[in-house]
PDB file of N, CA and C in Angstrom:
ATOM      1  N   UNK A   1     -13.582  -9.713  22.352  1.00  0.00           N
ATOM      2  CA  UNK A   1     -12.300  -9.070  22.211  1.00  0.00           C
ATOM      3  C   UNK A   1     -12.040  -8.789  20.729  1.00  0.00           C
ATOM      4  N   UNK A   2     -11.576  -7.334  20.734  1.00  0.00           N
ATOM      5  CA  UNK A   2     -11.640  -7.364  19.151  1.00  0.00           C
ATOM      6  C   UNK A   2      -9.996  -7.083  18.768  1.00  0.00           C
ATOM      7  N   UNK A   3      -9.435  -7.454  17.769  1.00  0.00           N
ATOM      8  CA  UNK A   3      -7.966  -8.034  16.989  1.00  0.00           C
ATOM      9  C   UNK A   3      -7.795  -6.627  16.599  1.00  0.00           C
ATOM     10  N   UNK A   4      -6.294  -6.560  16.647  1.00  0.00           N
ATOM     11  CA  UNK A   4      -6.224  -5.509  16.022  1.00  0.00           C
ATOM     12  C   UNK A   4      -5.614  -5.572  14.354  1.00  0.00           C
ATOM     13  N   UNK A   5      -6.046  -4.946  13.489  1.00  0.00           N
ATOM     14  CA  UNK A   5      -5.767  -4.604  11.605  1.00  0.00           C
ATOM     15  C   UNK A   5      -4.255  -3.850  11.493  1.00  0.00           C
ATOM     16  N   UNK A   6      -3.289  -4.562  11.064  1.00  0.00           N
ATOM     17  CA  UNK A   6      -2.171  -4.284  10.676  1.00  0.00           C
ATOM     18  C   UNK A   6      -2.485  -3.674   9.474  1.00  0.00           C
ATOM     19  N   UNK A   7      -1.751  -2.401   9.163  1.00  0.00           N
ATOM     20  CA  UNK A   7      -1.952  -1.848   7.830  1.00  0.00           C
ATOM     21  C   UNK A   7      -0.590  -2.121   6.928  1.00  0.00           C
ATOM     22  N   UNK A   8      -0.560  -2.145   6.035  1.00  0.00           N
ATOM     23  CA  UNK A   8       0.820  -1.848   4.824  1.00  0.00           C
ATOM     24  C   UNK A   8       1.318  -0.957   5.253  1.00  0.00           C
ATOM     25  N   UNK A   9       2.511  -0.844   5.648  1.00  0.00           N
ATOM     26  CA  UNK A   9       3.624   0.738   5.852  1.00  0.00           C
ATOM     27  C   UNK A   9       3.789   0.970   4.540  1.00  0.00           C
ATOM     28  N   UNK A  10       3.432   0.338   3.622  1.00  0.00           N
ATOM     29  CA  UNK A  10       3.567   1.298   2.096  1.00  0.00           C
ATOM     30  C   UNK A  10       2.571   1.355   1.664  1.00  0.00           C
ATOM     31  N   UNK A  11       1.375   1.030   1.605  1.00  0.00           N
ATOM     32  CA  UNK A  11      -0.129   1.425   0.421  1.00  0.00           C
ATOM     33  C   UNK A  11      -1.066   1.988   1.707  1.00  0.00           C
ATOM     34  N   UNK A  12      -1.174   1.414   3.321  1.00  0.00           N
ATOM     35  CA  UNK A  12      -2.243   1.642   4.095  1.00  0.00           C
ATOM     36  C   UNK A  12      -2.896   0.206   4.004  1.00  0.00           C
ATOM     37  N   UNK A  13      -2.938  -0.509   3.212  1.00  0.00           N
ATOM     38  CA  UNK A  13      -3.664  -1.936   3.042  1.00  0.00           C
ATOM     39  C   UNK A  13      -4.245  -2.696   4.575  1.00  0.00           C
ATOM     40  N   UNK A  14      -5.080  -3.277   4.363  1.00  0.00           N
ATOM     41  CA  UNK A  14      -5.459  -3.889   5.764  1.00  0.00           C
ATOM     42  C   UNK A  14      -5.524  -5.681   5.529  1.00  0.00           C
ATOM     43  N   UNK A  15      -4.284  -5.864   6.259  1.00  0.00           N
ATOM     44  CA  UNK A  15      -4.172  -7.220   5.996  1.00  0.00           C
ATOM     45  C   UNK A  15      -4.469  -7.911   7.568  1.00  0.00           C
ATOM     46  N   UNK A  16      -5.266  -8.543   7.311  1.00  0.00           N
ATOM     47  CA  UNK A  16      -6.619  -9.192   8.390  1.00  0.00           C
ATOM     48  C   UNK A  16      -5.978 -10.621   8.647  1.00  0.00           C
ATOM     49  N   UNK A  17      -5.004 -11.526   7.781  1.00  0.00           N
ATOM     50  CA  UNK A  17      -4.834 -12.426   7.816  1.00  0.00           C
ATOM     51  C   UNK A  17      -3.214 -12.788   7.352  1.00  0.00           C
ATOM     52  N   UNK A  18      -2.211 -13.951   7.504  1.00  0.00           N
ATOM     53  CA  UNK A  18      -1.124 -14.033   7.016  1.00  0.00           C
ATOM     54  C   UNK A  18      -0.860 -13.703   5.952  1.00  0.00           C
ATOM     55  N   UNK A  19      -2.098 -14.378   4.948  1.00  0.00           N
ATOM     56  CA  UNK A  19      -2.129 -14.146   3.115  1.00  0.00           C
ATOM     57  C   UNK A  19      -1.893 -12.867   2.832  1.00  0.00           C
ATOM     58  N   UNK A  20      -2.494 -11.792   3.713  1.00  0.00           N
ATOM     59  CA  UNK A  20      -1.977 -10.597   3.097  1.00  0.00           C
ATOM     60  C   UNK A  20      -0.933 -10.011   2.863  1.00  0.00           C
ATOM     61  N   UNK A  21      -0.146 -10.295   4.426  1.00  0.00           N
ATOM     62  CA  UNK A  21       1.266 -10.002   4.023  1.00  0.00           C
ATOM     63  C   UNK A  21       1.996 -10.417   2.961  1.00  0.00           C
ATOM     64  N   UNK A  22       3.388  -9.595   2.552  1.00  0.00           N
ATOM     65  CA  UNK A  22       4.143 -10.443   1.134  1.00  0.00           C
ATOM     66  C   UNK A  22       4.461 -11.535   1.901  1.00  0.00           C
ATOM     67  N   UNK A  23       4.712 -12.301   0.811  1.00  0.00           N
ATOM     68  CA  UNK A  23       5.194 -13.822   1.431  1.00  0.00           C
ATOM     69  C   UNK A  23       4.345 -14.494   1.887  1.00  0.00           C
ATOM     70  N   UNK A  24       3.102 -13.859   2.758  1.00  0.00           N
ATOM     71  CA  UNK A  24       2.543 -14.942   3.731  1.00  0.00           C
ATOM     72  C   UNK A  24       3.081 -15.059   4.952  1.00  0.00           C
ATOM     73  N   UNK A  25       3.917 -13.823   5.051  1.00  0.00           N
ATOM     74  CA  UNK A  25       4.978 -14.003   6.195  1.00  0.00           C
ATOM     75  C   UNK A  25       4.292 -12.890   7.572  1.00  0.00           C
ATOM     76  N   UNK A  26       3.165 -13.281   8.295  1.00  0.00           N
ATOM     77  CA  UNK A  26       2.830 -12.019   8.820  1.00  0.00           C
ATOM     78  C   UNK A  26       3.674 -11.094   9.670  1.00  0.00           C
ATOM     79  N   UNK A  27       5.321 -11.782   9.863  1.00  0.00           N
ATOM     80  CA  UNK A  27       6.260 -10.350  10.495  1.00  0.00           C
ATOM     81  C   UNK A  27       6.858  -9.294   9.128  1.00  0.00           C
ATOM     82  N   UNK A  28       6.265 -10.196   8.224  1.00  0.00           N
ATOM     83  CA  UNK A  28       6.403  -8.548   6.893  1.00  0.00           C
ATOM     84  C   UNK A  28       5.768  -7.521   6.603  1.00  0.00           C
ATOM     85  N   UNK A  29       6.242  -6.362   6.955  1.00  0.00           N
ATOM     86  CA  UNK A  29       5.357  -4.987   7.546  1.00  0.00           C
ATOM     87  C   UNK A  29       4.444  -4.276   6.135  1.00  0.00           C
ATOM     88  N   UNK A  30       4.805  -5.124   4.651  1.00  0.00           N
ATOM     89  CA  UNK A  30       4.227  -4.617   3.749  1.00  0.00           C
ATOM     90  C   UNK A  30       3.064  -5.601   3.171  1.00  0.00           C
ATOM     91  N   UNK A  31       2.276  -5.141   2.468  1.00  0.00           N
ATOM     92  CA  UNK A  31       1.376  -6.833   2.032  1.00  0.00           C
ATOM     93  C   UNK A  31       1.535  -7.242   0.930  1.00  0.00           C
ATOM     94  N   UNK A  32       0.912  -7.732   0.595  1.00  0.00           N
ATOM     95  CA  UNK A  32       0.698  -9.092  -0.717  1.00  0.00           C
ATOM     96  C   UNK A  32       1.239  -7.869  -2.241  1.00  0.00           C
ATOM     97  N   UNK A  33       0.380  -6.850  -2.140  1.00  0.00           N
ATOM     98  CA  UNK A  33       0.449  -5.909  -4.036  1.00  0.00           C
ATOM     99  C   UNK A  33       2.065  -5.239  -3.192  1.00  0.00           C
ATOM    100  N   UNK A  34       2.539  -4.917  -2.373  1.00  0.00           N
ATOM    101  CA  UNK A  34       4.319  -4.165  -1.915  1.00  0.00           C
ATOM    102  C   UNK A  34       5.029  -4.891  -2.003  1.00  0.00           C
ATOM    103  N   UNK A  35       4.744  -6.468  -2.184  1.00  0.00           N
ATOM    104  CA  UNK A  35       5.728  -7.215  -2.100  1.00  0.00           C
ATOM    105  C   UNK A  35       6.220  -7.940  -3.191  1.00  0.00           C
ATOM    106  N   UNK A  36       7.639  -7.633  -3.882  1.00  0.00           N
ATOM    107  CA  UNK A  36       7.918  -8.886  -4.967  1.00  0.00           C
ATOM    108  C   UNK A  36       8.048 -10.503  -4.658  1.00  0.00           C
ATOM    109  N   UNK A  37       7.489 -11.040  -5.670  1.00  0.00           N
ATOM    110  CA  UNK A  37       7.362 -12.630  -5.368  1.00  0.00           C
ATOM    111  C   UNK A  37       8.940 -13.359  -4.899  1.00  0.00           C
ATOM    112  N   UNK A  38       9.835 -12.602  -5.414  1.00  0.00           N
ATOM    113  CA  UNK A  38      11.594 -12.640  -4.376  1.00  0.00           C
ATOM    114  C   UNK A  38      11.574 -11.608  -2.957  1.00  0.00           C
ATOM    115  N   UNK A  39      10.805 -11.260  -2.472  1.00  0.00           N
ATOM    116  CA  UNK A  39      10.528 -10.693  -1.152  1.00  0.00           C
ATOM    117  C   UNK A  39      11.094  -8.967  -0.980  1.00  0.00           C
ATOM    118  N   UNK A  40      11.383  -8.837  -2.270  1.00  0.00           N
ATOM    119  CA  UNK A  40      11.924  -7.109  -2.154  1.00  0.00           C
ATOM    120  C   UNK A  40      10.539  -6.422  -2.650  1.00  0.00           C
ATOM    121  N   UNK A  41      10.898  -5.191  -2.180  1.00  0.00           N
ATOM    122  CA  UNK A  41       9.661  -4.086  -1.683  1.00  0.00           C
ATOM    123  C   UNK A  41       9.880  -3.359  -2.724  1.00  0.00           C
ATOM    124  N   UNK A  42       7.924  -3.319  -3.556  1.00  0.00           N
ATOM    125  CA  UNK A  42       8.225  -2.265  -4.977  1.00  0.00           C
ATOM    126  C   UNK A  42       8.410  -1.315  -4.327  1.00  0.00           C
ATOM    127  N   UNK A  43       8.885  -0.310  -5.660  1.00  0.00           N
ATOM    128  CA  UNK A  43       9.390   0.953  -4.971  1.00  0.00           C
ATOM    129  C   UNK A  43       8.135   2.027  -5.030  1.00  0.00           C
ATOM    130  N   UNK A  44       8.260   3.359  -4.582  1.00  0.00           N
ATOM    131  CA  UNK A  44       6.986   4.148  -4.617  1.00  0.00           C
ATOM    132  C   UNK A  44       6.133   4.206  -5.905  1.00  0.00           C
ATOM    133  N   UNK A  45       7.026   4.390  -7.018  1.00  0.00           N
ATOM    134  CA  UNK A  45       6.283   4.884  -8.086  1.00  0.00           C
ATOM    135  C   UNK A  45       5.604   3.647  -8.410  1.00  0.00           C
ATOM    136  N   UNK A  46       5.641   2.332  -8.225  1.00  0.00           N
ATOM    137  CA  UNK A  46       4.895   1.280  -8.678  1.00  0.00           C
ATOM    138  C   UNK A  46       3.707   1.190  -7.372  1.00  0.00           C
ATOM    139  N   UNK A  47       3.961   1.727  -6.385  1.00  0.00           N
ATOM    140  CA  UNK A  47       2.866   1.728  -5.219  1.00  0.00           C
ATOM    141  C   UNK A  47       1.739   2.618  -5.569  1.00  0.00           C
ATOM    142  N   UNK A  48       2.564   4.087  -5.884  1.00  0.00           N
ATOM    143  CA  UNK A  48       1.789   5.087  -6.364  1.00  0.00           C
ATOM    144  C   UNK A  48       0.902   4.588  -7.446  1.00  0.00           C
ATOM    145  N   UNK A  49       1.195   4.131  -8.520  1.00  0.00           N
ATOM    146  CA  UNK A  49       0.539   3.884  -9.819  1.00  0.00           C
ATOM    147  C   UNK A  49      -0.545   3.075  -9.409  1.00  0.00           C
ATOM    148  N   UNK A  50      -0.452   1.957  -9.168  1.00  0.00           N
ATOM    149  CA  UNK A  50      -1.255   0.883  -8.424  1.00  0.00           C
ATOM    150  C   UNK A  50      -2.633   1.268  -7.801  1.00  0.00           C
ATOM    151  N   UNK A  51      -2.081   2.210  -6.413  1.00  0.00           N
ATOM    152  CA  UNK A  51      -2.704   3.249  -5.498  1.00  0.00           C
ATOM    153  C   UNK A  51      -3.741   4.287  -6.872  1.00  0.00           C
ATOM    154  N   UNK A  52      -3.054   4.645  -7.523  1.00  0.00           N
ATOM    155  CA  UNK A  52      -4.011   5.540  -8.371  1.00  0.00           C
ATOM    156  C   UNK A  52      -5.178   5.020  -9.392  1.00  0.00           C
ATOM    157  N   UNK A  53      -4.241   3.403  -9.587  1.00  0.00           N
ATOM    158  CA  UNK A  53      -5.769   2.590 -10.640  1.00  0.00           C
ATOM    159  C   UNK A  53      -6.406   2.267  -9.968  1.00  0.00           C
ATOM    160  N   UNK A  54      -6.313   2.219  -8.891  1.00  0.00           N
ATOM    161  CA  UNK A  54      -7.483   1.037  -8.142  1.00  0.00           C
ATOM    162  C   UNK A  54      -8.511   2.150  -7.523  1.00  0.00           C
ATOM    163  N   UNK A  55      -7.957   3.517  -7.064  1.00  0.00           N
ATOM    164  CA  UNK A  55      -8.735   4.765  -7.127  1.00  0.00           C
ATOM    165  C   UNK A  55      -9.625   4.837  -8.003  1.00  0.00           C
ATOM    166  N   UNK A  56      -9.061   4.466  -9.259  1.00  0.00           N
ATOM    167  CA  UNK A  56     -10.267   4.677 -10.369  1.00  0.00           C
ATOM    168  C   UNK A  56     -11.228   4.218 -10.756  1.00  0.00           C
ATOM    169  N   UNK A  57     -10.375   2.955 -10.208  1.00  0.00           N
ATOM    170  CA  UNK A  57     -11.747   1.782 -10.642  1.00  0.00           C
ATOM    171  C   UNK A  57     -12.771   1.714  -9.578  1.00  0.00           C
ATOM    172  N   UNK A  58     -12.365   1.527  -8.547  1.00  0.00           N
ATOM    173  CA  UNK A  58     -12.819   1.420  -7.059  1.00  0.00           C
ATOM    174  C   UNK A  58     -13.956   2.569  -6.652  1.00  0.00           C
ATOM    175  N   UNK A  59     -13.276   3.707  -6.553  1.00  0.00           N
ATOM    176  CA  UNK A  59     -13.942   5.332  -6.537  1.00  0.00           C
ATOM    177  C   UNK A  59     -14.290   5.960  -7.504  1.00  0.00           C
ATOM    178  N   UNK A  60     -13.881   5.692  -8.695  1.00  0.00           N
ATOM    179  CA  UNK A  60     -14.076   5.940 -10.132  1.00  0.00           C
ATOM    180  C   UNK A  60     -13.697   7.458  -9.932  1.00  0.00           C
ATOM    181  N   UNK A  61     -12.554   7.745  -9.657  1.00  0.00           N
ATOM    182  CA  UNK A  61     -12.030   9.161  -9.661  1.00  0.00           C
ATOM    183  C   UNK A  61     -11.546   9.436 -11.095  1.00  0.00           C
ATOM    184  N   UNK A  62     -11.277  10.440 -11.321  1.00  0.00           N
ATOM    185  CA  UNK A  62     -10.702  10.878 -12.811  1.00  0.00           C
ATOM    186  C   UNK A  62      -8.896  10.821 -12.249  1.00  0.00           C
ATOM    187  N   UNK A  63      -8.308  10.729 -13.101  1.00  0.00           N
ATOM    188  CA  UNK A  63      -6.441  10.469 -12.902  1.00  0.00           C
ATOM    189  C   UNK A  63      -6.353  11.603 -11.804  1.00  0.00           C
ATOM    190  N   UNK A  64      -6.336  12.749 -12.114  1.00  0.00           N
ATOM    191  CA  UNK A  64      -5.940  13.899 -11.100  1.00  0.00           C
ATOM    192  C   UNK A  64      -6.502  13.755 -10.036  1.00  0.00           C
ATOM    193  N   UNK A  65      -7.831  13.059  -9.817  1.00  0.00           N
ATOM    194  CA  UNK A  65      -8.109  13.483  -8.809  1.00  0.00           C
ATOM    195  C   UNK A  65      -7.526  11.943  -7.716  1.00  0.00           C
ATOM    196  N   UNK A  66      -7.422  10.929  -8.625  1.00  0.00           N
ATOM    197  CA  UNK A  66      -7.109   9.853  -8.416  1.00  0.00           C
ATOM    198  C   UNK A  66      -5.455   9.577  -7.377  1.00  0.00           C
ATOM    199  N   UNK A  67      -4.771  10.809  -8.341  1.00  0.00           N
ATOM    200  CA  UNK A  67      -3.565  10.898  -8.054  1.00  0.00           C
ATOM    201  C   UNK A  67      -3.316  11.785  -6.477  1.00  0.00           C
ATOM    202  N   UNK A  68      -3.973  12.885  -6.587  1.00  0.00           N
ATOM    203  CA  UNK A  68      -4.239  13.805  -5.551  1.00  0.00           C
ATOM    204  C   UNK A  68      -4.182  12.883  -4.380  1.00  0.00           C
ATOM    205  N   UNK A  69      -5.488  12.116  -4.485  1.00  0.00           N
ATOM    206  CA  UNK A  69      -5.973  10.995  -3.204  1.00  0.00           C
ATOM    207  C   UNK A  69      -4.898   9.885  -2.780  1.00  0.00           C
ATOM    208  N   UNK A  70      -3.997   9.415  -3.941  1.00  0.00           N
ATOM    209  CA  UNK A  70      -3.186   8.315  -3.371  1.00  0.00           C
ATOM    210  C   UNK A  70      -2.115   9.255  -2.828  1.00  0.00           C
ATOM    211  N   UNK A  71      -1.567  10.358  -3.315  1.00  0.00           N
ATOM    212  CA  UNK A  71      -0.903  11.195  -2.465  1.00  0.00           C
ATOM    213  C   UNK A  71      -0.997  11.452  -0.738  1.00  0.00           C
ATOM    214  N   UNK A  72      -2.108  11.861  -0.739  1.00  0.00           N
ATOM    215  CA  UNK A  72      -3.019  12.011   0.594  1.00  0.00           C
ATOM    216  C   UNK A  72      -2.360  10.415   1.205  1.00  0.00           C
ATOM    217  N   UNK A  73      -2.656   9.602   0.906  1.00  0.00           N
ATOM    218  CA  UNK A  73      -3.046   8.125   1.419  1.00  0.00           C
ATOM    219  C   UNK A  73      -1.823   7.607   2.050  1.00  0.00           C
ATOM    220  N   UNK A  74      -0.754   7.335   0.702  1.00  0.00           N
ATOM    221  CA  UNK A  74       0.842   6.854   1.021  1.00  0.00           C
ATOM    222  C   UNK A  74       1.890   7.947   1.241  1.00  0.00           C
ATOM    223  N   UNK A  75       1.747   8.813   1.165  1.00  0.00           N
ATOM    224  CA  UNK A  75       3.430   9.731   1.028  1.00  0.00           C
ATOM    225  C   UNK A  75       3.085   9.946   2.629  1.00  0.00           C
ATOM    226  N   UNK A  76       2.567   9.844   3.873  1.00  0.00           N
ATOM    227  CA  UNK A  76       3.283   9.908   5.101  1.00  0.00           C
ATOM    228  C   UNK A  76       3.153   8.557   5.790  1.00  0.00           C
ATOM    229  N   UNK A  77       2.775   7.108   5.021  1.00  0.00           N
ATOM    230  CA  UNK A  77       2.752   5.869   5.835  1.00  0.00           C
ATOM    231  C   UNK A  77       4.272   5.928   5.997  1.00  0.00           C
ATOM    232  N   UNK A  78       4.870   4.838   6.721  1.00  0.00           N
ATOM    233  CA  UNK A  78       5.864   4.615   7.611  1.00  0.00           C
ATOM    234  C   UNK A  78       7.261   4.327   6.202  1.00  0.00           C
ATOM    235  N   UNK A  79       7.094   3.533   5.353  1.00  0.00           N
ATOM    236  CA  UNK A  79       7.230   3.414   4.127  1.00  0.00           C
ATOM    237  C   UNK A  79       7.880   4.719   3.173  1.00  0.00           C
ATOM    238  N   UNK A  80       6.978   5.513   3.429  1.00  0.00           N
ATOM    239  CA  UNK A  80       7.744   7.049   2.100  1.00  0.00           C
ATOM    240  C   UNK A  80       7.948   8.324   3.284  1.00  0.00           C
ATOM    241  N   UNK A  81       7.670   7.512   4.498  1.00  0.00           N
ATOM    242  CA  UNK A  81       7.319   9.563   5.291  1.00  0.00           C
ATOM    243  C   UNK A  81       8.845   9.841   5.192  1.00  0.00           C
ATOM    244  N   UNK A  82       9.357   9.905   5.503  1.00  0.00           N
ATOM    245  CA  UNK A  82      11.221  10.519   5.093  1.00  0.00           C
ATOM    246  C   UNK A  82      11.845  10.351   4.057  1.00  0.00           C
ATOM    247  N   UNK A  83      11.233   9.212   3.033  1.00  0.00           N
ATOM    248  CA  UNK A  83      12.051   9.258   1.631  1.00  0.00           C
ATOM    249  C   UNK A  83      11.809   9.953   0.413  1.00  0.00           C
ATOM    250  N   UNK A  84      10.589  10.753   1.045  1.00  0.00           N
ATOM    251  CA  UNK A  84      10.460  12.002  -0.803  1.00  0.00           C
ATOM    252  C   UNK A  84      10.495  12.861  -0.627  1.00  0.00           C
ATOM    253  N   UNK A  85      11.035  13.625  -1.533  1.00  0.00           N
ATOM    254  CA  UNK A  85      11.502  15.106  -1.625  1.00  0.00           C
ATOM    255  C   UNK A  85      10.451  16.139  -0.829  1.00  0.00           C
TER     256      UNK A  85
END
């Protein structure tokens, strides 16, 4: 029987285990990098930024193209799909 992978409603993240979620709390719909250590949810532009270094390092994209891709990734999870312009 195979489990099913809760993702981050704000980055896409795949949190496999409690630890991922913020808090440790697995009914918190965001994970461990969305969550402040007081339990409030960064806001996009610190998701975005995040989303775009780890592009770089990870995929070794150049910024634009880096940026392009986290676009793609987060602006319709559950998280930003109705809150940006």
């Amino acid at each position: 029987m195979q489990s099913t992978v809760i993702t981050c409603e704000s980055c896409g993240y795949p949190m496999r285990a409690p630890e991922d979620h913020g808090l440790s709390d697995p009914t918190n719909p965001r994970c461990r990098y969305c969550t402040n250590p007081d339990g409030s949810y960064k806001p996009y532009n610190e998701v975005f930024e995040a989303t775009v270094s780890a592009l770089m390092a990870q995929k070794h994209l150049k910024r634009r193209d880096a940026e392009r891709t986290a676009h793609s990734l987060i602006d319709n999870l559950p998280a930003w799909r109705n809150q940006l312009p």
